[in-house]
Protein backbone atom coordinates (compact mmCIF):
# COMPACT_ATOMS: atom_id res chain seq x y z
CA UNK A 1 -6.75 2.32 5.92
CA UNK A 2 -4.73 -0.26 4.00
CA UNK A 3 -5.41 -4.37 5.30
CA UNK A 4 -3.23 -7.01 4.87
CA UNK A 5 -4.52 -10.43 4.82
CA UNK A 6 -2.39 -13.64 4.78
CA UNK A 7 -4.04 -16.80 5.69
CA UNK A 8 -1.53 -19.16 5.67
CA UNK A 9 1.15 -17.06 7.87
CA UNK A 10 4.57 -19.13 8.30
CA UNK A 11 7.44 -18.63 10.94
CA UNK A 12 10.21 -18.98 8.80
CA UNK A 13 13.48 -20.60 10.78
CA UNK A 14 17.13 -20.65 9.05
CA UNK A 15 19.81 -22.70 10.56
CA UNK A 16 23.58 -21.34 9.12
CA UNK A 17 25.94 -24.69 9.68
CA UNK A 18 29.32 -25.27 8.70
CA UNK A 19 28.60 -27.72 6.65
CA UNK A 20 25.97 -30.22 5.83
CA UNK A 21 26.02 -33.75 7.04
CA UNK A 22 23.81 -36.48 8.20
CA UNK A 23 24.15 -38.77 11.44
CA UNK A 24 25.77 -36.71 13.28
CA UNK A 25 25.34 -33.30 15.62
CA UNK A 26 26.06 -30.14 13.92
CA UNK A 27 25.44 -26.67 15.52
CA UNK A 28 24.04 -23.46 13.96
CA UNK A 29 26.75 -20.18 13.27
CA UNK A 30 23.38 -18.28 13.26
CA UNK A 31 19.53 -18.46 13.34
CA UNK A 32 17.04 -15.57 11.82
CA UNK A 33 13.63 -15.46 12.31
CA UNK A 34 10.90 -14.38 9.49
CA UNK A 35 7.81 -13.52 9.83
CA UNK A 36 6.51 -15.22 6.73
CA UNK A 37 3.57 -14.59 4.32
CA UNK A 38 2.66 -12.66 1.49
CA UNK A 39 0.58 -10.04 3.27
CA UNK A 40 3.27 -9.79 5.85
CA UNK A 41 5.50 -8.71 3.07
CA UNK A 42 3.30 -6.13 1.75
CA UNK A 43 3.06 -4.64 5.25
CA UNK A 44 6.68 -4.41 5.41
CA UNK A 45 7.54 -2.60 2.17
CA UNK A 46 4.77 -0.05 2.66
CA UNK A 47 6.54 0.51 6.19
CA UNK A 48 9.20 1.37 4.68
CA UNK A 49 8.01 3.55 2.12
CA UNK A 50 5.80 5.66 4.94
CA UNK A 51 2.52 4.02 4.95
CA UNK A 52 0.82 2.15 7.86
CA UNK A 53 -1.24 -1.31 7.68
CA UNK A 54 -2.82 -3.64 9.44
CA UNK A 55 -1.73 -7.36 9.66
CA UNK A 56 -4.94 -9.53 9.47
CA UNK A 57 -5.05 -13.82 8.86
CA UNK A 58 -5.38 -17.09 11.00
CA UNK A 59 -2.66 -17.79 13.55
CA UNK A 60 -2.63 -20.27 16.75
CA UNK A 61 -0.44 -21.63 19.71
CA UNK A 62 2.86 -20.29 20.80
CA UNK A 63 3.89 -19.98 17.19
CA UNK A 64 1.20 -17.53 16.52
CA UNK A 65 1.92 -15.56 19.52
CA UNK A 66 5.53 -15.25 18.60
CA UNK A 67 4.75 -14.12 15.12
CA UNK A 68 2.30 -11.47 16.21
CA UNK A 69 4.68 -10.47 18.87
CA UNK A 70 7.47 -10.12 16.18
CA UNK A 71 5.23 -7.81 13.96
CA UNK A 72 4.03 -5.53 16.63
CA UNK A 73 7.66 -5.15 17.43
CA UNK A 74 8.14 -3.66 14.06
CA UNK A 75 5.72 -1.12 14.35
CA UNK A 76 2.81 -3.41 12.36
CA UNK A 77 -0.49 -3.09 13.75
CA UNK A 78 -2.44 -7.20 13.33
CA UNK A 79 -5.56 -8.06 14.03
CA UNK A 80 -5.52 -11.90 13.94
CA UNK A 81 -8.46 -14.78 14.22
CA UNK A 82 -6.92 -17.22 16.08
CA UNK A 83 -7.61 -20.83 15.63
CA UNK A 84 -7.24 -24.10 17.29
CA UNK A 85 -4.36 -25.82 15.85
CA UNK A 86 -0.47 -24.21 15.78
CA UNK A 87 1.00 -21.73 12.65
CA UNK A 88 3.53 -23.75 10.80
CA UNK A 89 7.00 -23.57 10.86
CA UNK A 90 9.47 -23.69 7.98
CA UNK A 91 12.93 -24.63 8.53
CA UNK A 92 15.86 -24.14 6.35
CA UNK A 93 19.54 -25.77 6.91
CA UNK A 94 22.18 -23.30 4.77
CA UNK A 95 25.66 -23.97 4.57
CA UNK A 96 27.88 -21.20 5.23
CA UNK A 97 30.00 -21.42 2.12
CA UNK A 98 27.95 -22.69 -0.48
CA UNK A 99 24.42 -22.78 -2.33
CA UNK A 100 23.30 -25.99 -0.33
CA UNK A 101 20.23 -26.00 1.66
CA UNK A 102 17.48 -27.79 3.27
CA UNK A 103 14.11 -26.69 3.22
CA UNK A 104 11.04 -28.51 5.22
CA UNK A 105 7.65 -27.15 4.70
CA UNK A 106 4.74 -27.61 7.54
CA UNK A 107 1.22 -27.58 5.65
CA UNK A 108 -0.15 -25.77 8.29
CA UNK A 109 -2.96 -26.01 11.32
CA UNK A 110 -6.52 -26.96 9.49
CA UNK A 111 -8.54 -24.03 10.31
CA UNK A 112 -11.93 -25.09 11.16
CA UNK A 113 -15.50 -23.45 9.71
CA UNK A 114 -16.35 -21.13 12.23
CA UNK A 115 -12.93 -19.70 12.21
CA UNK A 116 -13.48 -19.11 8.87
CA UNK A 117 -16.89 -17.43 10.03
CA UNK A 118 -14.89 -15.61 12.54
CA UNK A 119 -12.72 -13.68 10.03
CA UNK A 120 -15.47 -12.54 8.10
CA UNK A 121 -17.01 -11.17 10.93
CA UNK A 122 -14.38 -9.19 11.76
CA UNK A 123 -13.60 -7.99 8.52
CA UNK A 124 -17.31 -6.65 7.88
CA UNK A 125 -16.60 -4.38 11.39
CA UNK A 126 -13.35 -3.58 9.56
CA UNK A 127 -14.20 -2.10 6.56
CA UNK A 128 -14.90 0.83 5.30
CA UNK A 129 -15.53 2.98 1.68
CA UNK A 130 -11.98 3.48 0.31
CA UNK A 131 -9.78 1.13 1.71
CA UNK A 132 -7.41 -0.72 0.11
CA UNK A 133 -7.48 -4.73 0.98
CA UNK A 134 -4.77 -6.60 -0.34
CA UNK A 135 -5.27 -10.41 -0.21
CA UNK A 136 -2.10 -12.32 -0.58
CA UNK A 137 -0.74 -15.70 -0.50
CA UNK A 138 -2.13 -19.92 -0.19
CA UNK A 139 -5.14 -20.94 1.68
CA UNK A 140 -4.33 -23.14 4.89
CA UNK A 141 -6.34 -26.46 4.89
CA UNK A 142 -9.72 -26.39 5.61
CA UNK A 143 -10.42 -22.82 4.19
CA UNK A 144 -12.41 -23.41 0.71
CA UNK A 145 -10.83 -22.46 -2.57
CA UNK A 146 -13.75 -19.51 -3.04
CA UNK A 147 -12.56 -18.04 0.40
CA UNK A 148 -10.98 -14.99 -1.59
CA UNK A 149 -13.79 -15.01 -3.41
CA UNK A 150 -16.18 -14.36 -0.91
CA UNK A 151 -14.33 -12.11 0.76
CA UNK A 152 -13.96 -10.20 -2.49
CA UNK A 153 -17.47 -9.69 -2.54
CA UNK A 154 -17.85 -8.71 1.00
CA UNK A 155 -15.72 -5.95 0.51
CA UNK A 156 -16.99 -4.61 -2.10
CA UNK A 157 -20.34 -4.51 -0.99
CA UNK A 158 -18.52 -1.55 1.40
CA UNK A 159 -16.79 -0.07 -1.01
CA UNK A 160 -13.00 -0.91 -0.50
CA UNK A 161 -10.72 -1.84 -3.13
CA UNK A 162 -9.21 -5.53 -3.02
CA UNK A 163 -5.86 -6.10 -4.70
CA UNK A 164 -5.86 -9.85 -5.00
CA UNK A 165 -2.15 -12.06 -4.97
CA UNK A 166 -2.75 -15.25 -5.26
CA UNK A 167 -2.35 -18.59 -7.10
CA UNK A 168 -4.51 -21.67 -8.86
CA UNK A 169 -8.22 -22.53 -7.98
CA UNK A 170 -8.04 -19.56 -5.41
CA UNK A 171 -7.03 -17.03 -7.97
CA UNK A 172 -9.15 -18.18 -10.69
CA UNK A 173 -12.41 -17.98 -8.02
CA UNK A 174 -11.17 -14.60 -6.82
CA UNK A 175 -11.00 -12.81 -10.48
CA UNK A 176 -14.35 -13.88 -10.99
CA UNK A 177 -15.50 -11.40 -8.10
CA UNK A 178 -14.03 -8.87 -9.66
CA UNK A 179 -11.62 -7.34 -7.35
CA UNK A 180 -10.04 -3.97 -8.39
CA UNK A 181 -6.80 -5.41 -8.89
CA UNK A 182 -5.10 -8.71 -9.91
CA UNK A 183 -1.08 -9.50 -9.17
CA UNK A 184 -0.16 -12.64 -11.42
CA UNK A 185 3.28 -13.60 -12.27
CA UNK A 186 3.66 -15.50 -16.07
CA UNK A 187 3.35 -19.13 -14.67
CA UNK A 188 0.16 -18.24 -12.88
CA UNK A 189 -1.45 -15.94 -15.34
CA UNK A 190 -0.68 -18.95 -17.96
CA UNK A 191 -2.60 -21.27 -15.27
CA UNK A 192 -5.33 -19.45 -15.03
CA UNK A 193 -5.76 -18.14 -19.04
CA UNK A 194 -3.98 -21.22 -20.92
CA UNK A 195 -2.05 -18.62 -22.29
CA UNK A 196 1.29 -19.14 -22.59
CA UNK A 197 3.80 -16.10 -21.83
CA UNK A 198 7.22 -16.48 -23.60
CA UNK A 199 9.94 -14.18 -23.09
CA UNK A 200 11.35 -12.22 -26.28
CA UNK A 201 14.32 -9.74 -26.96
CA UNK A 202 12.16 -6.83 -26.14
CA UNK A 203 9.97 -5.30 -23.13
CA UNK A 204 6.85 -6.80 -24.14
CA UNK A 205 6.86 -11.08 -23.33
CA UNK A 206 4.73 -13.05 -25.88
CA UNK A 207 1.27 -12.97 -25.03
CA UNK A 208 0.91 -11.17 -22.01
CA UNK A 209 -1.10 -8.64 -23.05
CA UNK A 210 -3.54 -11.51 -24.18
CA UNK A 211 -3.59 -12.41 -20.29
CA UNK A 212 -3.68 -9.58 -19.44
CA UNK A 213 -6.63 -8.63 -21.18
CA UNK A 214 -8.38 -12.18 -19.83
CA UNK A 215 -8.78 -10.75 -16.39
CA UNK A 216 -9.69 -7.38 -17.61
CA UNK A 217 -12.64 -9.15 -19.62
CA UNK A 218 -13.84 -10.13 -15.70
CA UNK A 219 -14.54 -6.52 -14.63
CA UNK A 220 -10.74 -6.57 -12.95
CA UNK A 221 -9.98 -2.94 -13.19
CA UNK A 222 -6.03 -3.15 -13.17
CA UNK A 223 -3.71 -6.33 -14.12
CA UNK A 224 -0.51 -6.23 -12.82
CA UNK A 225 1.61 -9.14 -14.61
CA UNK A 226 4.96 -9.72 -12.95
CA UNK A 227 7.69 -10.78 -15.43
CA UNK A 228 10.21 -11.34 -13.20
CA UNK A 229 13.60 -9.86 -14.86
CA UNK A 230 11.47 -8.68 -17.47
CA UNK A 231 9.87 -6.35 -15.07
CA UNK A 232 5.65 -5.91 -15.42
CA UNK A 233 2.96 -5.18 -17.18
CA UNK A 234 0.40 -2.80 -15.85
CA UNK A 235 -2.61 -2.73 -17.83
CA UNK A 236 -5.78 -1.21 -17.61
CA UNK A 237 -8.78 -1.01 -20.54
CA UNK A 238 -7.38 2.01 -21.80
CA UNK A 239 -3.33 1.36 -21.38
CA UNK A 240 -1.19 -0.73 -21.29
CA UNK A 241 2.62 -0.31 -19.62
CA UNK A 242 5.67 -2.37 -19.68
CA UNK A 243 8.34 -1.51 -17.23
CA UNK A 244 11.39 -3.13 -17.60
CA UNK A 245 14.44 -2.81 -14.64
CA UNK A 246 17.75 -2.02 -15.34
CA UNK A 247 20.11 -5.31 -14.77
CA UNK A 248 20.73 -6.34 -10.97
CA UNK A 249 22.28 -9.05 -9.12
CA UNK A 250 19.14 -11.23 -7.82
CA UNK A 251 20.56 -11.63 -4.52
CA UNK A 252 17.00 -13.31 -2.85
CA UNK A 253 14.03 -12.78 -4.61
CA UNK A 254 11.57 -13.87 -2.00
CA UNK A 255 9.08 -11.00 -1.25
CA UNK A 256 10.47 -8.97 -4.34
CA UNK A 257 6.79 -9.21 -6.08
CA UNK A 258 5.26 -7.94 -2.95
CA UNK A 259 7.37 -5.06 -2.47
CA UNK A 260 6.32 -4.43 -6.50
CA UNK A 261 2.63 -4.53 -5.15
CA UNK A 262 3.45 -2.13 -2.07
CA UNK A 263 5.42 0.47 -4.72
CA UNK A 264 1.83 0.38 -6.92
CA UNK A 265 -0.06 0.48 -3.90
CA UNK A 266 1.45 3.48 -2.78
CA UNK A 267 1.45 5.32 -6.10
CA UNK A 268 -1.63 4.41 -6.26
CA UNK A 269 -2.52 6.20 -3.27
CA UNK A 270 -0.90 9.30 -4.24
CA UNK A 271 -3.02 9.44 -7.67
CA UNK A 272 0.18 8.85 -10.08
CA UNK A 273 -1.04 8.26 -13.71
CA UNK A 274 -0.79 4.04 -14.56
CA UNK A 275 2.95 4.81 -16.43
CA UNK A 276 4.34 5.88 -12.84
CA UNK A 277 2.39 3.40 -10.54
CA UNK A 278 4.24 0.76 -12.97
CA UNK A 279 7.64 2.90 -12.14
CA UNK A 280 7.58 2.67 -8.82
CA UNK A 281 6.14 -0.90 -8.27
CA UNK A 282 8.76 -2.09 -10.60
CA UNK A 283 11.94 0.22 -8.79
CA UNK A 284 11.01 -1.43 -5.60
CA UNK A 285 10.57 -4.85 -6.59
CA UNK A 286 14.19 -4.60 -8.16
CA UNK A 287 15.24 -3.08 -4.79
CA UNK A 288 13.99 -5.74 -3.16
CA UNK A 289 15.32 -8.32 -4.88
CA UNK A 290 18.76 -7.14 -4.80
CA UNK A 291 19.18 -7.24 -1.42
CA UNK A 292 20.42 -10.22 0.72
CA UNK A 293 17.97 -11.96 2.76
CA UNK A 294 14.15 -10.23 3.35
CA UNK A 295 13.67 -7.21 3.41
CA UNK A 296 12.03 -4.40 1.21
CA UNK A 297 14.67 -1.98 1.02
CA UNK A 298 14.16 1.74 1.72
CA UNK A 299 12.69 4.65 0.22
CA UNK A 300 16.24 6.48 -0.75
CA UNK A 301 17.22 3.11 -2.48
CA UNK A 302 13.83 3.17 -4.62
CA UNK A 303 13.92 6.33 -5.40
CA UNK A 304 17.43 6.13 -6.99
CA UNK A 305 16.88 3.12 -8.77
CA UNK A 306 13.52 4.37 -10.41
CA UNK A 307 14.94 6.66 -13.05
CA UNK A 308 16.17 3.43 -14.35
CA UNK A 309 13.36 1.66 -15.03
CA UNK A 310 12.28 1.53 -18.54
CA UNK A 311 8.75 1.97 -19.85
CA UNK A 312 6.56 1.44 -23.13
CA UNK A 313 3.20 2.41 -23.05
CA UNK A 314 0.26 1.79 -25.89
CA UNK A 315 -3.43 1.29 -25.93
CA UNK A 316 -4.39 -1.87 -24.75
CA UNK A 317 -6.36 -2.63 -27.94
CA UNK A 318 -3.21 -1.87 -30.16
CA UNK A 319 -1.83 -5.56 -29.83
CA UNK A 320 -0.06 -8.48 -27.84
């Protein structure tokens, strides 16, 4: 069984006008719905390439309901805790013609301790030896920063793998517990290691093998560092891969580093050698970031962008 988890789940509104103005009544061309969150994304792209998941996180009110509802109607099993207060709501205000927008960003309901307790109960009934957990995205207010953590350590006490996503105090807490794998991209890794990654003419970005080799020193068993147009690097104690994707139009890059997780999830699954995982996670990240507004993309399009993707491998000991 594969779990998503995204605590701080987002209904994600966007308003196409004519144009923007202020003072006055303008009406929306269109309106799409999103079922926002990391985890949510991770779900999606594994749909897509033929695996199943479960949806788990905090969720409330008629917001919550909707989102669920909207998951469940595209064939995503959830298994939510919900709390007291309602899921937030992000709104966005596009212009038709043009690159102008307005974004407003709810913090979120504060989810109270036993909620917390609540979710951990339930995911002690839910898990089992060999699972894969993936743990993705912000903490809503009022869950601690070591929440991740915690959970980490839970799991693994059963015997599931965790693939942690995440960000700042969170992050830093969560490597500690030593989940099987970490997803960083460059400005987080850098956050968390004080190592700064710099983009060169080549595959290989100053100093991320350095990070790289940071988390591995915490009993992480795989890194994967996202370098956005540079691709990744997938390293391990014994290897380390760059992938690198051919050149694409960015079109929306939102979700594109979960759909990269999903594509090493799943070749993961299948027992593909750390070269290929790398492959595939990077093929479908590209995919997904070529296409206009969110979505993962589908299997065909992976699979013919993934002869495209570039790789060097070498020991991880043989340099930065």
């Amino acid at each position: 069984m594969i779990v998503t988890v995204t605590p701080n789940p987002v209904l994600d509104r966007t308003l196409t006008v004519p144009r923007i103005v202020f003072n006055e009544v303008t009406r929306a061309t269109t309106v799409q719905l999103d079922w926002g969150g990391k985890g949510f994304n991770v779900s999606r792209a594994l749909q897509a390439l033929g695996m199943e998941s479960v949806a788990m996180g905090f969720v409330g009110g008629a917001t919550g309901q909707t989102l669920e509802r909207g998951l469940n109607d595209l064939g995503i099993a959830t298994d939510f805790v919900y709390v007291a207060g309602e899921t937030r709501t992000n709104v966005v205000v596009r212009e038709a013609d043009s690159e102008r927008y307005i974004k407003v960003n709810e913090a979120g309901p504060t989810v109270q301790a036993e909620e917390v307790f609540a979710f951990f109960e339930r995911a002690i009934e839910k898990a089992r030896p060999g699972d894969i957990w993936v743990l993705a995205g912000s903490l809503p207010p009022g869950v601690p920063a070591h929440f991740y953590a915690q959970l980490i350590g839970l799991l693994r006490l059963h015997r599931a793998s965790v693939f942690l996503d995440s960000s700042g105090e969170p992050l830093r807490l969560g490597c500690a517990a030593a989940p099987y794998l970490v997803k960083p991209n460059a400005i987080e890794a850098t956050q968390v290691t004080r190592i700064e990654i710099r983009p060169l003419r080549s595959c290989r970005p100053q100093g991320s093998l350095e990070a790289a080799k940071h988390f591995l020193h915490q009993g992480i068993e795989l890194v994967a560092l996202s370098l956005g147009a540079d691709g990744l690097l997938l390293a391990s104690e014994e290897q380390a891969v760059w992938a690198r994707p051919p050149a694409v139009v960015a079109r929306n890059p939102t979700g594109a580093g979960d759909a990269l997780l999903a594509g090493i999830i799943w070749a993961s699954v299948r027992g593909m050698p750390l070269e290929e995982m790398a492959r595939w996670g990077v093929a479908f990240g590209t995919v997904s970031a070529s296409r206009k507004g969110v979505g993962a993309g589908t299997r065909a399009e992976v699979e013919a962008l993934y002869g495209q993707v570039q790789t060097t491998c070498e020991p991880t000991d043989g340099g930065g």
